[in-house]
C-alpha atoms as a PDB file:
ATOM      1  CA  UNK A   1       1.249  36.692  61.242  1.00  0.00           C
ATOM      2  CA  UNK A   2       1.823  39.598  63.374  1.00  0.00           C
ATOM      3  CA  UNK A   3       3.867  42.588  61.996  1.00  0.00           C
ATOM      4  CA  UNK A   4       4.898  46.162  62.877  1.00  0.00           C
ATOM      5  CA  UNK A   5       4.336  48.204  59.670  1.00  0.00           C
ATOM      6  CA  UNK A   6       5.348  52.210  60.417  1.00  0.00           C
ATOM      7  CA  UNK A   7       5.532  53.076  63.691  1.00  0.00           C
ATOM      8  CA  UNK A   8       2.218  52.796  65.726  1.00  0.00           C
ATOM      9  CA  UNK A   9       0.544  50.542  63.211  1.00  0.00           C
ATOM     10  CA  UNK A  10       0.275  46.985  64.181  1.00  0.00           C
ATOM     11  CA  UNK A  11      -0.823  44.492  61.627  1.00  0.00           C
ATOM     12  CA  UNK A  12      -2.150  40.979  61.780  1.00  0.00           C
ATOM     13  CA  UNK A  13      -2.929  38.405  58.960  1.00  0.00           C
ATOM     14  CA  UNK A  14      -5.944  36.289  60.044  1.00  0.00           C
ATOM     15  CA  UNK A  15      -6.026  34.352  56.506  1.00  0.00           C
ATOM     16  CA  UNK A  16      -6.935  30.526  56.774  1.00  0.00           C
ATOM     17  CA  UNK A  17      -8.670  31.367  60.596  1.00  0.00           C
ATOM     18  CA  UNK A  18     -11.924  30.430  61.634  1.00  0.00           C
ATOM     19  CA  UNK A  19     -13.897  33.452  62.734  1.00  0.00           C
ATOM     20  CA  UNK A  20     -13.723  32.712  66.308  1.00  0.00           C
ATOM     21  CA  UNK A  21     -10.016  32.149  66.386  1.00  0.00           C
ATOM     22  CA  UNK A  22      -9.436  35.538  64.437  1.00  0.00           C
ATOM     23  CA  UNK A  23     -11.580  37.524  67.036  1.00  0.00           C
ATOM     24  CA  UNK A  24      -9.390  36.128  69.563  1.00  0.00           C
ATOM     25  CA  UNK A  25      -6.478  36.408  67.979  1.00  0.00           C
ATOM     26  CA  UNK A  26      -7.107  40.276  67.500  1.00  0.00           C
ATOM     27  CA  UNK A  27      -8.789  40.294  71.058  1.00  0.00           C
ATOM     28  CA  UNK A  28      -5.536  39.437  72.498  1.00  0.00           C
ATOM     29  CA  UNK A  29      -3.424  41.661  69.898  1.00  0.00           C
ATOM     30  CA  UNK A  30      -5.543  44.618  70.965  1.00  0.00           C
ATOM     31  CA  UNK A  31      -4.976  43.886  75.062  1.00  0.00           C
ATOM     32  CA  UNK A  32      -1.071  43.852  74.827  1.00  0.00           C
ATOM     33  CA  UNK A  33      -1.436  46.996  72.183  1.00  0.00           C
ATOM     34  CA  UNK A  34       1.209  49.388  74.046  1.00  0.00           C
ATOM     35  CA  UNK A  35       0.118  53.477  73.782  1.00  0.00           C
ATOM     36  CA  UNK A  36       2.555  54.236  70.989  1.00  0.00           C
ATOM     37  CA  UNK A  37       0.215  51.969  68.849  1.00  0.00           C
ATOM     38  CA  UNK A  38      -2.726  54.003  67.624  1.00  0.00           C
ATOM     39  CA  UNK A  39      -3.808  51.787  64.897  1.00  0.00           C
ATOM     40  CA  UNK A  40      -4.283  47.759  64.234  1.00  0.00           C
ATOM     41  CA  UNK A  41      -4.763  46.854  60.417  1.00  0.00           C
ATOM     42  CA  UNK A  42      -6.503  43.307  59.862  1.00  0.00           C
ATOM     43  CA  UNK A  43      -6.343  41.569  56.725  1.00  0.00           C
ATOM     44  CA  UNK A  44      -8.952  39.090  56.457  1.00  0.00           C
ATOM     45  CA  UNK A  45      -9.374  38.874  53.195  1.00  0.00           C
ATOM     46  CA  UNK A  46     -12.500  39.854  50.905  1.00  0.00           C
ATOM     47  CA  UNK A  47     -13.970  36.499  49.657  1.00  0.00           C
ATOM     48  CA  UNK A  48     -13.950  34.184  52.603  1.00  0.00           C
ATOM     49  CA  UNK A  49     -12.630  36.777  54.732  1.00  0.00           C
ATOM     50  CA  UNK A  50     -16.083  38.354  55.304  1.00  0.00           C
ATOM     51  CA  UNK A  51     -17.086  36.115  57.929  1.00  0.00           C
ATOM     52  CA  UNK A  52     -14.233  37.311  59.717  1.00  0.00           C
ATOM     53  CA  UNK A  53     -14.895  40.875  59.247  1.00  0.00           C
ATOM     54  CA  UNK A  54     -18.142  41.076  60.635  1.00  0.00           C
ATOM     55  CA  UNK A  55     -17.385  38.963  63.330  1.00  0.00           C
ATOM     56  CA  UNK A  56     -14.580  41.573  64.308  1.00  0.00           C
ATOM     57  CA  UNK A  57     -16.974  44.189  63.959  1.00  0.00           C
ATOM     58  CA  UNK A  58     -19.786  42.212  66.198  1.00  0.00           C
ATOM     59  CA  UNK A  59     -17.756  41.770  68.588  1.00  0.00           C
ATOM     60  CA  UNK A  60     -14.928  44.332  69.328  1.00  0.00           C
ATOM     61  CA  UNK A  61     -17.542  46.807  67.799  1.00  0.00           C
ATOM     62  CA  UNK A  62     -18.304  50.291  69.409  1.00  0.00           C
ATOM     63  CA  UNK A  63     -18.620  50.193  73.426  1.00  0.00           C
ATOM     64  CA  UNK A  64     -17.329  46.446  73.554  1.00  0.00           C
ATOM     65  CA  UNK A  65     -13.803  46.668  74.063  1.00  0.00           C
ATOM     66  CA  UNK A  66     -12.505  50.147  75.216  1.00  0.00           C
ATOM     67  CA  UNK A  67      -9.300  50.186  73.415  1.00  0.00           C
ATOM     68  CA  UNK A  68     -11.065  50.316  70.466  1.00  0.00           C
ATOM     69  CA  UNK A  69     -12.250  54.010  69.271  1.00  0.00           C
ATOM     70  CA  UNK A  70     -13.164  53.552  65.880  1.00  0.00           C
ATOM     71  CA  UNK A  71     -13.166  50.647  63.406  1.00  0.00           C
ATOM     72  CA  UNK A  72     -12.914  51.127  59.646  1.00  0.00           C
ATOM     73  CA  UNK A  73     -13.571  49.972  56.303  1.00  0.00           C
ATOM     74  CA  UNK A  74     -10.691  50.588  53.832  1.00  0.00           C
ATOM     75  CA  UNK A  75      -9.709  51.363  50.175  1.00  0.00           C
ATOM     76  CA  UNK A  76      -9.643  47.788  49.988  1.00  0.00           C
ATOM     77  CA  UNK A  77     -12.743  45.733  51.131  1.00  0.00           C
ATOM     78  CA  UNK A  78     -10.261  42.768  52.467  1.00  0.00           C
ATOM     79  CA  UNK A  79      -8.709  44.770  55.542  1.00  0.00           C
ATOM     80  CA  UNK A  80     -10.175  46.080  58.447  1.00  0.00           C
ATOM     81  CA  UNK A  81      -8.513  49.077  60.436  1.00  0.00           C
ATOM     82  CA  UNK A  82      -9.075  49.370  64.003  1.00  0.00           C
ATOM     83  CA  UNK A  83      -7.978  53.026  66.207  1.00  0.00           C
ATOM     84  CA  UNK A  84      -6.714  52.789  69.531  1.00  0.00           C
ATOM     85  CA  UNK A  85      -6.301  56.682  69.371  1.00  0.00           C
ATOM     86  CA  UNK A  86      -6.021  59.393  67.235  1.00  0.00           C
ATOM     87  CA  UNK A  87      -2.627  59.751  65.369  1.00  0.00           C
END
């Protein structure tokens, strides 16, 4: 599930995904990302959801896709925050 939360922040629910349909499902998310969005929050979960997390981080990491400034750990170990640009 794909939501708008405030405005610039795009968030996606990849709960019950495999960890190669997440990272495309995010991949994609991340290509049509418009420049009013700055940030895209995942939940993936904590439990399960680590698969998925490090999978994001493997492969939309630093230098791999060029939308992608920064990605970052949360408050909460089940969500993954990536910036598209400063706010």
């Amino acid at each position: 599930m794909v939501r708008m939360l405030a405005q610039g922040i795009i968030e996606i629910d990849v709960h019950g995904m495999t960890a190669e349909e997440a990272v495309k499902a995010v991949e994609k998310l991340v290509g049509t990302a418009g420049s009013a969005t700055y940030r895209i929050r995942v939940i993936h979960g904590y439990h399960g959801g680590t698969r998925i997390r490090e999978a994001i981080r493997r492969e939309l990491g630093y230098g791999l896709e060029p939308k992608i400034k920064r990605i970052l750990g949360g408050d909460n170990p089940g969500i993954t925050e990536l910036v598209l640009r400063e706010y």
